[in-house]
C-alpha atoms as a PDB file:
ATOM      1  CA  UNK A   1       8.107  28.530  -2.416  1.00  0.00           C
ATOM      2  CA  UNK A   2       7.670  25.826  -4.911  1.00  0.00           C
ATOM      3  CA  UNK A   3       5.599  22.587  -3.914  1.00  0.00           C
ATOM      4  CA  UNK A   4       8.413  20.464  -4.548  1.00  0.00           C
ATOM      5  CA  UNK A   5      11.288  22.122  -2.001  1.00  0.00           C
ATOM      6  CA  UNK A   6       8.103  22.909   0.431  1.00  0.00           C
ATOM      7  CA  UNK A   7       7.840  19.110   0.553  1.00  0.00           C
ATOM      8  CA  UNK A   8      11.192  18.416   0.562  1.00  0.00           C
ATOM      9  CA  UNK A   9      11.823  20.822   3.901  1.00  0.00           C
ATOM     10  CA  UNK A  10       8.338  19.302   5.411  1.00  0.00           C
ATOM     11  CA  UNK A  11      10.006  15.843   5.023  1.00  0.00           C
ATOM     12  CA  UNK A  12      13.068  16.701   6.717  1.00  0.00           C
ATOM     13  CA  UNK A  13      10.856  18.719   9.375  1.00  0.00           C
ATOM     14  CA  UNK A  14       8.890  15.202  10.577  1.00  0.00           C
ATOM     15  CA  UNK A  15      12.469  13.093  10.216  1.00  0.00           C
ATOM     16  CA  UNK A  16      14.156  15.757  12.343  1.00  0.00           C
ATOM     17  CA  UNK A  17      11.479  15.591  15.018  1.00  0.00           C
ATOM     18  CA  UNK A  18      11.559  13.193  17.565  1.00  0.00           C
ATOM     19  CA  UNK A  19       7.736  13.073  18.276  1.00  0.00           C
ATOM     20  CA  UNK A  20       6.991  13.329  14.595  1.00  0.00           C
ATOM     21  CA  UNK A  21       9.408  10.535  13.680  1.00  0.00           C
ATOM     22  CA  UNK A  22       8.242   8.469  16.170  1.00  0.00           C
ATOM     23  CA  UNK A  23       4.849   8.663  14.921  1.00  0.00           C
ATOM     24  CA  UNK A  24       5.474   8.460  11.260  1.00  0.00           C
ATOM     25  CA  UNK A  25       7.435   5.423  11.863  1.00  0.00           C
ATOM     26  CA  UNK A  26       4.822   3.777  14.408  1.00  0.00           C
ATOM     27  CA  UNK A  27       2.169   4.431  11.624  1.00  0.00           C
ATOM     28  CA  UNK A  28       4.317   2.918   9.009  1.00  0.00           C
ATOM     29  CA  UNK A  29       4.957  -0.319  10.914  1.00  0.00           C
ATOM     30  CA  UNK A  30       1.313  -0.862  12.312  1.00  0.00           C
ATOM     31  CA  UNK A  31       0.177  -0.745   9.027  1.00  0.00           C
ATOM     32  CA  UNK A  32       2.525  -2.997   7.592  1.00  0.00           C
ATOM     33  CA  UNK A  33       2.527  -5.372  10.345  1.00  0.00           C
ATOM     34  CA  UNK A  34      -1.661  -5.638   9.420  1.00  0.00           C
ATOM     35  CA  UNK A  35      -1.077  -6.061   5.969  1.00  0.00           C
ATOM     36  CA  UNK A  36       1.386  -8.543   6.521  1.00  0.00           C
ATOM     37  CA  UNK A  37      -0.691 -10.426   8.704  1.00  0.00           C
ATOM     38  CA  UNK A  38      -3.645 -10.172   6.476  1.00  0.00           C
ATOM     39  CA  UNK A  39      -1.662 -11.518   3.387  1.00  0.00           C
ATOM     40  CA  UNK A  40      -0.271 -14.529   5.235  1.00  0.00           C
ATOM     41  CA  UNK A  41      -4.025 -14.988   6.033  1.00  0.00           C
ATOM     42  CA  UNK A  42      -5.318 -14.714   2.667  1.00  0.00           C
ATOM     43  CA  UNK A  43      -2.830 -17.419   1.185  1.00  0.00           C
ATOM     44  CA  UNK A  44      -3.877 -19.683   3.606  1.00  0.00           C
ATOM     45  CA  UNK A  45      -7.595 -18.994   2.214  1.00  0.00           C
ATOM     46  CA  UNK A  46      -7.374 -19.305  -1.489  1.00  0.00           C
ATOM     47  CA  UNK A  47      -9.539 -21.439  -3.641  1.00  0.00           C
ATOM     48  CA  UNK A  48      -8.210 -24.458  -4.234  1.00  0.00           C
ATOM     49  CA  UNK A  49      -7.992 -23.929  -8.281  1.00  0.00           C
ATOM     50  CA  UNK A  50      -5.854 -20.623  -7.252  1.00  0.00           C
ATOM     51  CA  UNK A  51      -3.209 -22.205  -4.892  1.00  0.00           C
ATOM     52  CA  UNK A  52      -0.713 -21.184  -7.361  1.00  0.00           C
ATOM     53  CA  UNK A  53      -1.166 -18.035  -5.658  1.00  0.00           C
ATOM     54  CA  UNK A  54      -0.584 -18.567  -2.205  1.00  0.00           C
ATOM     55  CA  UNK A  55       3.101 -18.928  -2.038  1.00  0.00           C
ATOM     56  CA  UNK A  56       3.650 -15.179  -3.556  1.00  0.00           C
ATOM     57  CA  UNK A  57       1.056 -14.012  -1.370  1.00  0.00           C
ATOM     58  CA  UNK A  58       3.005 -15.554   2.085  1.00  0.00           C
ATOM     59  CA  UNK A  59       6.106 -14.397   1.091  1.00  0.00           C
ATOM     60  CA  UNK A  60       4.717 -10.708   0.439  1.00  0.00           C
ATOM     61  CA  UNK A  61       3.138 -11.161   3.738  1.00  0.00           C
ATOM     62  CA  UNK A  62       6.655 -12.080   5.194  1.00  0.00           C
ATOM     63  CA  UNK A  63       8.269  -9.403   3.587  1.00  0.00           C
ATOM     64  CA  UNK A  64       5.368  -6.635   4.719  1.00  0.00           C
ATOM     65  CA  UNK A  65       6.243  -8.025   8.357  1.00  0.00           C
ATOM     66  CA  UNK A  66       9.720  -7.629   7.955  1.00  0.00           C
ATOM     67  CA  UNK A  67       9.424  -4.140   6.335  1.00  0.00           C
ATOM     68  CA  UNK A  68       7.184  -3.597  10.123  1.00  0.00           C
ATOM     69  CA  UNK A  69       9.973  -4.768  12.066  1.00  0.00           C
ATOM     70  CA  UNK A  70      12.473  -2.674  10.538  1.00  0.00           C
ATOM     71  CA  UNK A  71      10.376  -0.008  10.836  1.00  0.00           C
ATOM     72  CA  UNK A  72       9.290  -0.234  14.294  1.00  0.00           C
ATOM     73  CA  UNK A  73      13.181  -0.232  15.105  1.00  0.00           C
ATOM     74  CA  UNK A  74      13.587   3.036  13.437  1.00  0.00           C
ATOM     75  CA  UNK A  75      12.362   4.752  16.971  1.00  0.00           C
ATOM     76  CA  UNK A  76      14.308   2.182  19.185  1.00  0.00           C
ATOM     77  CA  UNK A  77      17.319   3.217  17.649  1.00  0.00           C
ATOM     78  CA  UNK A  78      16.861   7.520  18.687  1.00  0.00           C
ATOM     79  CA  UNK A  79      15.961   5.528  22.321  1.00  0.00           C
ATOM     80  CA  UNK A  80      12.406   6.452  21.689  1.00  0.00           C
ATOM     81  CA  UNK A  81       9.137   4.340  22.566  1.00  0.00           C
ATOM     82  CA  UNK A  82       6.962   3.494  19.578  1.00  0.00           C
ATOM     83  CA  UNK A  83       3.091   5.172  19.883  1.00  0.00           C
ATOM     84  CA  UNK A  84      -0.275   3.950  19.455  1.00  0.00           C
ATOM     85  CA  UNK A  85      -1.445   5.055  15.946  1.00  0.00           C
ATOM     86  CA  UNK A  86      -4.672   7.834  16.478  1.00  0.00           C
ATOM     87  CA  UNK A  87      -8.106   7.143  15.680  1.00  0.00           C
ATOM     88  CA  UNK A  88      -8.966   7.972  11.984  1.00  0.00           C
ATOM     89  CA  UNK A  89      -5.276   7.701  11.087  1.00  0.00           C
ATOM     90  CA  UNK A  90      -5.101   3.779  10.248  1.00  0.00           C
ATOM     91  CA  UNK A  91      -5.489   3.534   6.437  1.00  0.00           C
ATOM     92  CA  UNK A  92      -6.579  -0.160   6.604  1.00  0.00           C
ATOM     93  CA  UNK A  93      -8.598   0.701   9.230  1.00  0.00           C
ATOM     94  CA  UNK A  94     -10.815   2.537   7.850  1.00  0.00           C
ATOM     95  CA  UNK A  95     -10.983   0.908   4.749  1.00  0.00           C
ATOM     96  CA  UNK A  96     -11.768  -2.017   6.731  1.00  0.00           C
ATOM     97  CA  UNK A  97     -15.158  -0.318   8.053  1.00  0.00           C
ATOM     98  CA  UNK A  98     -16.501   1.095   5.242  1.00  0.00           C
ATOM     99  CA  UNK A  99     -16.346  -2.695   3.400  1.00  0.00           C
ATOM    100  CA  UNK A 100     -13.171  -1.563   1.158  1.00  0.00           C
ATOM    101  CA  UNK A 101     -10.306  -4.558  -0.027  1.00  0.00           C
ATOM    102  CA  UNK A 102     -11.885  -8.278   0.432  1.00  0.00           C
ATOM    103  CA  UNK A 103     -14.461  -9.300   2.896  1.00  0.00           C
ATOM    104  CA  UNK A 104     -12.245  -8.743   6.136  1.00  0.00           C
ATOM    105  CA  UNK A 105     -15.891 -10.928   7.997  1.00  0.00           C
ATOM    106  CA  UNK A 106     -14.936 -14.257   5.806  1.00  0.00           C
ATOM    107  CA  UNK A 107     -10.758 -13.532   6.871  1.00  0.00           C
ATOM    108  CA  UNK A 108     -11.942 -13.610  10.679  1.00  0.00           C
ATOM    109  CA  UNK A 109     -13.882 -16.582  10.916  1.00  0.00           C
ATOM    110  CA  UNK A 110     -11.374 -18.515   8.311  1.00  0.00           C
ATOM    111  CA  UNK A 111     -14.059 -19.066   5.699  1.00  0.00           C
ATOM    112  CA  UNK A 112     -12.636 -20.502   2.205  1.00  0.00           C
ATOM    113  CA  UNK A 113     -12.359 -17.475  -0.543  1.00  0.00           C
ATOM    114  CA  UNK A 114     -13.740 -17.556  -3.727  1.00  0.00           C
ATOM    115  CA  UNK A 115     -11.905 -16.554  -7.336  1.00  0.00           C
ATOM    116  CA  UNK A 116     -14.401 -12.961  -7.167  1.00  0.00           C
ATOM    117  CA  UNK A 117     -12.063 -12.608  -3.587  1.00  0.00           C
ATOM    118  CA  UNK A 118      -8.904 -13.594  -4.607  1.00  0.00           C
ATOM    119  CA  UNK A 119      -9.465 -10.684  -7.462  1.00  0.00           C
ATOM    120  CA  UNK A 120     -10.779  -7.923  -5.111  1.00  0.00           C
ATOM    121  CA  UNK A 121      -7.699  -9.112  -3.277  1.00  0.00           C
ATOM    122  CA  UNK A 122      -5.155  -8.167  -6.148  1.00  0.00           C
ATOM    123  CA  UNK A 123      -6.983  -4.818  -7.628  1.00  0.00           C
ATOM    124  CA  UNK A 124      -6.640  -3.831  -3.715  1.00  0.00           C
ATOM    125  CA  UNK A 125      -2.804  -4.488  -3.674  1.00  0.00           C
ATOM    126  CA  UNK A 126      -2.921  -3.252  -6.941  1.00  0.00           C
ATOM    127  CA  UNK A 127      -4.289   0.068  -6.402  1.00  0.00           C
ATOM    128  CA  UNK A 128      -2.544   0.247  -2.530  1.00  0.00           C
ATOM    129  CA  UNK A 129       0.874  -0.114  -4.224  1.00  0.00           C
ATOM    130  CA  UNK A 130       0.493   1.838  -6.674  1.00  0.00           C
ATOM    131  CA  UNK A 131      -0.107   4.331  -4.531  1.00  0.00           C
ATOM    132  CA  UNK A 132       2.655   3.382  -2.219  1.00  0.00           C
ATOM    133  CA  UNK A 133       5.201   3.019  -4.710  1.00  0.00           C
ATOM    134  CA  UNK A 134       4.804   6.650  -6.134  1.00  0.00           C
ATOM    135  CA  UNK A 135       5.254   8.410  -2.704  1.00  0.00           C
ATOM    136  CA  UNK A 136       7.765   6.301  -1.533  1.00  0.00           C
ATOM    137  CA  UNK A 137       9.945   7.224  -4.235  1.00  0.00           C
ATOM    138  CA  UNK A 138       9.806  10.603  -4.003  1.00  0.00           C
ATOM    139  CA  UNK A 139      10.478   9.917  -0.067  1.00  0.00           C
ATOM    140  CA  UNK A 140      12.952   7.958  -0.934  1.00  0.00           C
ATOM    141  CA  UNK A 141      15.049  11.283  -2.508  1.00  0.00           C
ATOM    142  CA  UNK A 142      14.082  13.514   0.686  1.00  0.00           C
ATOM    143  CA  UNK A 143      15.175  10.587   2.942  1.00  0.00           C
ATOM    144  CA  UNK A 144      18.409   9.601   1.220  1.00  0.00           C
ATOM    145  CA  UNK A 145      20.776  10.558   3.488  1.00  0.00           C
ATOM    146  CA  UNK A 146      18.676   9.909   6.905  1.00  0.00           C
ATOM    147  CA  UNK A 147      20.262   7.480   8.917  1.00  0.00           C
ATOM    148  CA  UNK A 148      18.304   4.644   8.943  1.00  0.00           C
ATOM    149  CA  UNK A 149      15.197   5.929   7.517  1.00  0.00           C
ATOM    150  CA  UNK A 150      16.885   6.254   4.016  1.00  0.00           C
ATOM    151  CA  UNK A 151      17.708   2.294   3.550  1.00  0.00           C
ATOM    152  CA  UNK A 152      14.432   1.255   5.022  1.00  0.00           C
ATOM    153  CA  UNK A 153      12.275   3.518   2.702  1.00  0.00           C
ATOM    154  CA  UNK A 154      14.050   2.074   0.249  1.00  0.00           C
ATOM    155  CA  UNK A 155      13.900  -1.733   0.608  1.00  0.00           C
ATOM    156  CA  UNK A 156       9.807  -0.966   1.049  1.00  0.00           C
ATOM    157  CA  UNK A 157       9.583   0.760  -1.626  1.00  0.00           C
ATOM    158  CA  UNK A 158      11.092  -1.489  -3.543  1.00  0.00           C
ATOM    159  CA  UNK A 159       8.802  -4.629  -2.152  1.00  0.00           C
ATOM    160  CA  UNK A 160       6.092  -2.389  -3.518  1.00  0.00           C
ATOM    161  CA  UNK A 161       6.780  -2.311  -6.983  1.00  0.00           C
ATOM    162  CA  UNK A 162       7.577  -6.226  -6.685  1.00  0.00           C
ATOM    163  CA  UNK A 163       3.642  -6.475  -5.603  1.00  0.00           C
ATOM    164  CA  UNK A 164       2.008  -3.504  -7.606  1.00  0.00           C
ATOM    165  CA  UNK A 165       3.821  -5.769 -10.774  1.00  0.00           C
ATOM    166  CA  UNK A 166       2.640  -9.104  -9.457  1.00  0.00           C
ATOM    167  CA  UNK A 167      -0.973  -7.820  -8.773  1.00  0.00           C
ATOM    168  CA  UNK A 168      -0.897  -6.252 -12.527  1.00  0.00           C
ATOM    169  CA  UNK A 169       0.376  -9.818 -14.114  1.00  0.00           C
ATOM    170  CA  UNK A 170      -2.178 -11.745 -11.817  1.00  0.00           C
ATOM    171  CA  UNK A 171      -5.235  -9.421 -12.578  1.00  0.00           C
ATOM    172  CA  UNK A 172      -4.402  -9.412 -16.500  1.00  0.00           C
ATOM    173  CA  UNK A 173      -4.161 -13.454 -16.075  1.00  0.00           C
ATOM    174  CA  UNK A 174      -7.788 -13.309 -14.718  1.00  0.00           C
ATOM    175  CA  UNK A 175      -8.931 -10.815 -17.402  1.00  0.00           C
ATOM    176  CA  UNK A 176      -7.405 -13.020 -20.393  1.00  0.00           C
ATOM    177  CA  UNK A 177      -9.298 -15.782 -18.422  1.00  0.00           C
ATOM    178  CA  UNK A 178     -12.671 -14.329 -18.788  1.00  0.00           C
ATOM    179  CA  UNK A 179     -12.582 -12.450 -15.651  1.00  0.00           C
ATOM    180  CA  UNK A 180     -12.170  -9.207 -17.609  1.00  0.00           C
ATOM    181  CA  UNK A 181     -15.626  -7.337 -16.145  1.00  0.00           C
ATOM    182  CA  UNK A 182     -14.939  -8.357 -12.832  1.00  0.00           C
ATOM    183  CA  UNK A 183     -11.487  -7.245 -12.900  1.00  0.00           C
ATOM    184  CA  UNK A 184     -12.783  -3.744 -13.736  1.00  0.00           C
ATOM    185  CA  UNK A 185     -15.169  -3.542 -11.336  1.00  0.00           C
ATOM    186  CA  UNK A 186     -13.139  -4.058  -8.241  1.00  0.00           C
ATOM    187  CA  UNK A 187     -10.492  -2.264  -9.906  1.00  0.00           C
ATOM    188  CA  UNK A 188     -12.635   0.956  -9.560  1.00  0.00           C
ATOM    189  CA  UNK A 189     -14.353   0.311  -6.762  1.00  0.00           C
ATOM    190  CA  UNK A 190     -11.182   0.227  -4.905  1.00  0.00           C
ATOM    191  CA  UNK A 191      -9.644   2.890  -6.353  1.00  0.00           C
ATOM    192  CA  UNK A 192     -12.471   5.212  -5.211  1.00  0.00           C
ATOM    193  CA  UNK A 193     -12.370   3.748  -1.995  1.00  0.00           C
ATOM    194  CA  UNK A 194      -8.421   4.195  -1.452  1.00  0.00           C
ATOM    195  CA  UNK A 195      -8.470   7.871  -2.495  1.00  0.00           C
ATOM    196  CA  UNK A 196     -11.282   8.508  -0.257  1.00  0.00           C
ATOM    197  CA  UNK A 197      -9.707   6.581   2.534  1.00  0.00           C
ATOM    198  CA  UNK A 198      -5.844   8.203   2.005  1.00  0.00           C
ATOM    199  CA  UNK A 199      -7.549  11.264   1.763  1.00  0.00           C
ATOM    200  CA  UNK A 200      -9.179  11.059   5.110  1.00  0.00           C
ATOM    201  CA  UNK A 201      -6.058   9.107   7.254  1.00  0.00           C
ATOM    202  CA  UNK A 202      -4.097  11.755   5.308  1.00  0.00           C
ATOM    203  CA  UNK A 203      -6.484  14.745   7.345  1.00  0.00           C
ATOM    204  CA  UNK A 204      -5.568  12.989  10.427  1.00  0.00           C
ATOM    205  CA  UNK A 205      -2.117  12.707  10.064  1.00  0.00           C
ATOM    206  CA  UNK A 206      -1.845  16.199   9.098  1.00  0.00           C
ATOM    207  CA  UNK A 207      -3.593  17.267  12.247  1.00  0.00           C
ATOM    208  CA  UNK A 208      -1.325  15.172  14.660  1.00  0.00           C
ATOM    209  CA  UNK A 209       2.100  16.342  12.714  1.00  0.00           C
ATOM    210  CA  UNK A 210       0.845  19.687  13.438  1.00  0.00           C
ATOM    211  CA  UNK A 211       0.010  19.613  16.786  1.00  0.00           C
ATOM    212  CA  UNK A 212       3.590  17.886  17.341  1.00  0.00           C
ATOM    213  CA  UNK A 213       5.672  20.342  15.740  1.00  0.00           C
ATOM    214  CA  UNK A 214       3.574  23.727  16.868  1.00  0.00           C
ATOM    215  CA  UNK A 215       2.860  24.422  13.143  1.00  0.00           C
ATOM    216  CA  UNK A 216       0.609  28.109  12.624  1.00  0.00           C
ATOM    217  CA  UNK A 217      -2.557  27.623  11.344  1.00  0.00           C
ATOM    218  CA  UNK A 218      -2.096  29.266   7.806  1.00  0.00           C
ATOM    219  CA  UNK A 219       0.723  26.096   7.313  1.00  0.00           C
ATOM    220  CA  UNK A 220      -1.844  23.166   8.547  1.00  0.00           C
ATOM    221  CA  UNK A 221      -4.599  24.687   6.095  1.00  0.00           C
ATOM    222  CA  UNK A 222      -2.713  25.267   3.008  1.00  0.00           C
ATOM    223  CA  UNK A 223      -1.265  21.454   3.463  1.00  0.00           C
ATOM    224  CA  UNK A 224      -5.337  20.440   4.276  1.00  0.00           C
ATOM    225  CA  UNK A 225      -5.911  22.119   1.191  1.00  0.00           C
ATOM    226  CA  UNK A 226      -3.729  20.449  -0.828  1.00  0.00           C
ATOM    227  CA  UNK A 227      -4.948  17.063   0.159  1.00  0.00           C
ATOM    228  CA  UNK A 228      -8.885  17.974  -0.176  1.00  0.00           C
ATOM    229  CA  UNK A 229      -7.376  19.333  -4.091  1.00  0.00           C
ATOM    230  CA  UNK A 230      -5.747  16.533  -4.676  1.00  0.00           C
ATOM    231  CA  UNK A 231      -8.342  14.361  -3.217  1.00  0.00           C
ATOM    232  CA  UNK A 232     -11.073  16.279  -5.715  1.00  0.00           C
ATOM    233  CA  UNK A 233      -8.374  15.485  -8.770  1.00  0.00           C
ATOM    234  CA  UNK A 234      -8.213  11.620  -8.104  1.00  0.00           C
ATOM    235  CA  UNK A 235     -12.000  11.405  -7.790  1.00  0.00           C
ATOM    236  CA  UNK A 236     -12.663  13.137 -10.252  1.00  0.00           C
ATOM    237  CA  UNK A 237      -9.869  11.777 -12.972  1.00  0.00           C
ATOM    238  CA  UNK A 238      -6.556  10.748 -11.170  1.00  0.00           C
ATOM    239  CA  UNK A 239      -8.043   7.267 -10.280  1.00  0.00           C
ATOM    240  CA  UNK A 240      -8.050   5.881 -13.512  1.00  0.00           C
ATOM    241  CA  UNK A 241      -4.089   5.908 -13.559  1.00  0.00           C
ATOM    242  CA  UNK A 242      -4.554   3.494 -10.946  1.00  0.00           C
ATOM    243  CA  UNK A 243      -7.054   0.844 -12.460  1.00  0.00           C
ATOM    244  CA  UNK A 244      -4.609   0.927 -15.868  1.00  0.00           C
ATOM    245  CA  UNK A 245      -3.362  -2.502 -16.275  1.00  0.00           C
ATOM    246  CA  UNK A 246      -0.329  -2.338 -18.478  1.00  0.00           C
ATOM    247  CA  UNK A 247       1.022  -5.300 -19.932  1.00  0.00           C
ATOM    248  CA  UNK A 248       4.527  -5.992 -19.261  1.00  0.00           C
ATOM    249  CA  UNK A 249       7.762  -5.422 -21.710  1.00  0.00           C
ATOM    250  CA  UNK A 250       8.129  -8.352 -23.650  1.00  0.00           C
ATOM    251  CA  UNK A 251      10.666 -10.581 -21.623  1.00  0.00           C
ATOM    252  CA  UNK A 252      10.033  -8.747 -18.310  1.00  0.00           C
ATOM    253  CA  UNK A 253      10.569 -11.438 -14.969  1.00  0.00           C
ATOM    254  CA  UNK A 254       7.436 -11.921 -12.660  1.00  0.00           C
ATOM    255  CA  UNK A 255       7.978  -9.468  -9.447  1.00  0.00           C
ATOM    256  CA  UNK A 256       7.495 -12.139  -6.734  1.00  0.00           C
ATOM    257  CA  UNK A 257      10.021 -12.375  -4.299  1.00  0.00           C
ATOM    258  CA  UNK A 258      12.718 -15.003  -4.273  1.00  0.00           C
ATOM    259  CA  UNK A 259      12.786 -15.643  -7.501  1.00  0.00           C
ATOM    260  CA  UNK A 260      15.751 -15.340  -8.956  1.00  0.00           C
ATOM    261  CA  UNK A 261      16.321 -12.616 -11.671  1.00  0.00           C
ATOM    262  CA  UNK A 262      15.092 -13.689 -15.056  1.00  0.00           C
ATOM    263  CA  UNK A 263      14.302 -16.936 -14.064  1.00  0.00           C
ATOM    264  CA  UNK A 264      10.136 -15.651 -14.341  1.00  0.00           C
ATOM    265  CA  UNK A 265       8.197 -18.887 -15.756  1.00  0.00           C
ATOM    266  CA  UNK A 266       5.297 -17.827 -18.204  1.00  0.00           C
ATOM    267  CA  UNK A 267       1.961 -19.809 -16.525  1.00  0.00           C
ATOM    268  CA  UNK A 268      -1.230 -20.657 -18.647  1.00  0.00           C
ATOM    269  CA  UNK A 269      -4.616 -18.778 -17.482  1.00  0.00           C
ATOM    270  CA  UNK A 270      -5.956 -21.277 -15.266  1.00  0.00           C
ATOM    271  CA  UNK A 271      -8.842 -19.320 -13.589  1.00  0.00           C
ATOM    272  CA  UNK A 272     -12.211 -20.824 -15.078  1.00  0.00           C
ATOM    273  CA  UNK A 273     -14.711 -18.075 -15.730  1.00  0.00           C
ATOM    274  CA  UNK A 274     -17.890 -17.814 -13.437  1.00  0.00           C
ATOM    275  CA  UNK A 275     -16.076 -19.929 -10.469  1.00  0.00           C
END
């Protein structure tokens, strides 16, 4: 069977499940919940030369939260109790632990951030989205006519491209600034660090789903397999489609959320190099 109907019937396999749903959706809303949490943090944090920042950041962070609440209620309405989220299978998490994304010490005591932060802040969201964006819309086609499921993979995925655009026209502001080397160092470091860390939540999932729905063995390690390939792919190659910073069509509006369509003001490059 092709890859692309063998997804589309594993899709439909999880959303059918009550156990499986339940955990996709707890998963889904735990980790948006965090990231939320950890935006609305971060714009509290920023340099004082980069408050320009902050109020796309807390609205991305209220949006994220949202997207966590909606999610969350996914369960509630099949009368079904959310579930704690396994060991190894929080993305952030274990990003977190092996010193991926900003310095999660300096967010926990409240310390000030500096510019090098607020960058390693964006390539993170930058290479996170990116990420996000291309699986939710192919999830978005499998989901479509899901009830419920189907409108809220939709309104995240389209908060995602909103940020993965907003982190692209913030990082290329910081680049045209003079932050250009830094840009493409966190850039990559945080690509190799997402791929590494998807690949391994991605293991874990897998295992869980599995267990859930009584899969046979020969099904959980053809689908291991594919993630270890595609895992050998990205590191190898694949991760430099997520460092590329494309400019933006001439004319395009800034992605940042409540703005109103069109309405995008061009800003000068503001960030002093070195800070």
């Amino acid at each position: 069977m092709p890859w692309r109907l063998w997804r589309r019937d594993l899709v439909r396999e999880v959303l059918g499940n009550d156990a499986s749903f339940r955990l996709l959706c707890s998963l889904a809303a735990a980790t948006e919940a965090r990231n939320g949490r950890e935006n609305r943090r971060i714009a509290a944090l920023v340099p004082e030369g980069r408050r320009d920042l902050a109020p796309a950041m807390a609205r991305f962070g209220d949006l994220e939260e949202r997207h966590a609440r909606l999610l969350a209620a996914l369960p509630a309405a099949r009368g079904l109790e959310p579930v704690e989220v396994p060991p190894g299978a929080d993305h952030a998490a274990l990003l977190e632990r092996r010193g991926g994304c900003l310095a999660h010490a300096k967010l926990r005591r409240g310390e000030p951030l500096n510019e090098r932060d607020v960058i390693a802040h964006l390539a993170h969201g930058h290479v996170a989205s990116a990420r996000a964006a291309a699986w939710l819309a192919v999830l978005a086609g499998h989901a479509a006519g899901h009830p419920g499921a189907g409108r809220a993979v939709r309104e995240v995925s389209r908060t995602k491209r909103e940020h993965l655009a907003w982190c692209r026209e913030e990082l290329l502001r910081f680049a045209r600034a003079g932050h250009g080397a830094a840009v493409d160092l966190v850039l990559r470091e945080n690509a190799l660090a997402e791929i590494r860390a998807h690949r391994d939540a991605g293991l874990a999932v897998l295992a869980h789903t599995g267990h859930l729905l009584g899969w046979r063995m020969t099904r959980s390690v053809a689908l291991e397999a594919r993630v270890q390939a595609r895992y050998a792919y990205e590191r190898l190659a694949g991760w430099r489609r997520a460092v590329r910073l494309d400019p933006p069509a001439p004319g395009a509006a800034r992605a940042v959320p409540g703005s109103a369509p069109g309405t995008a003001p061009e800003r000068a490059a503001t960030a002093s190099p070195g800070a």
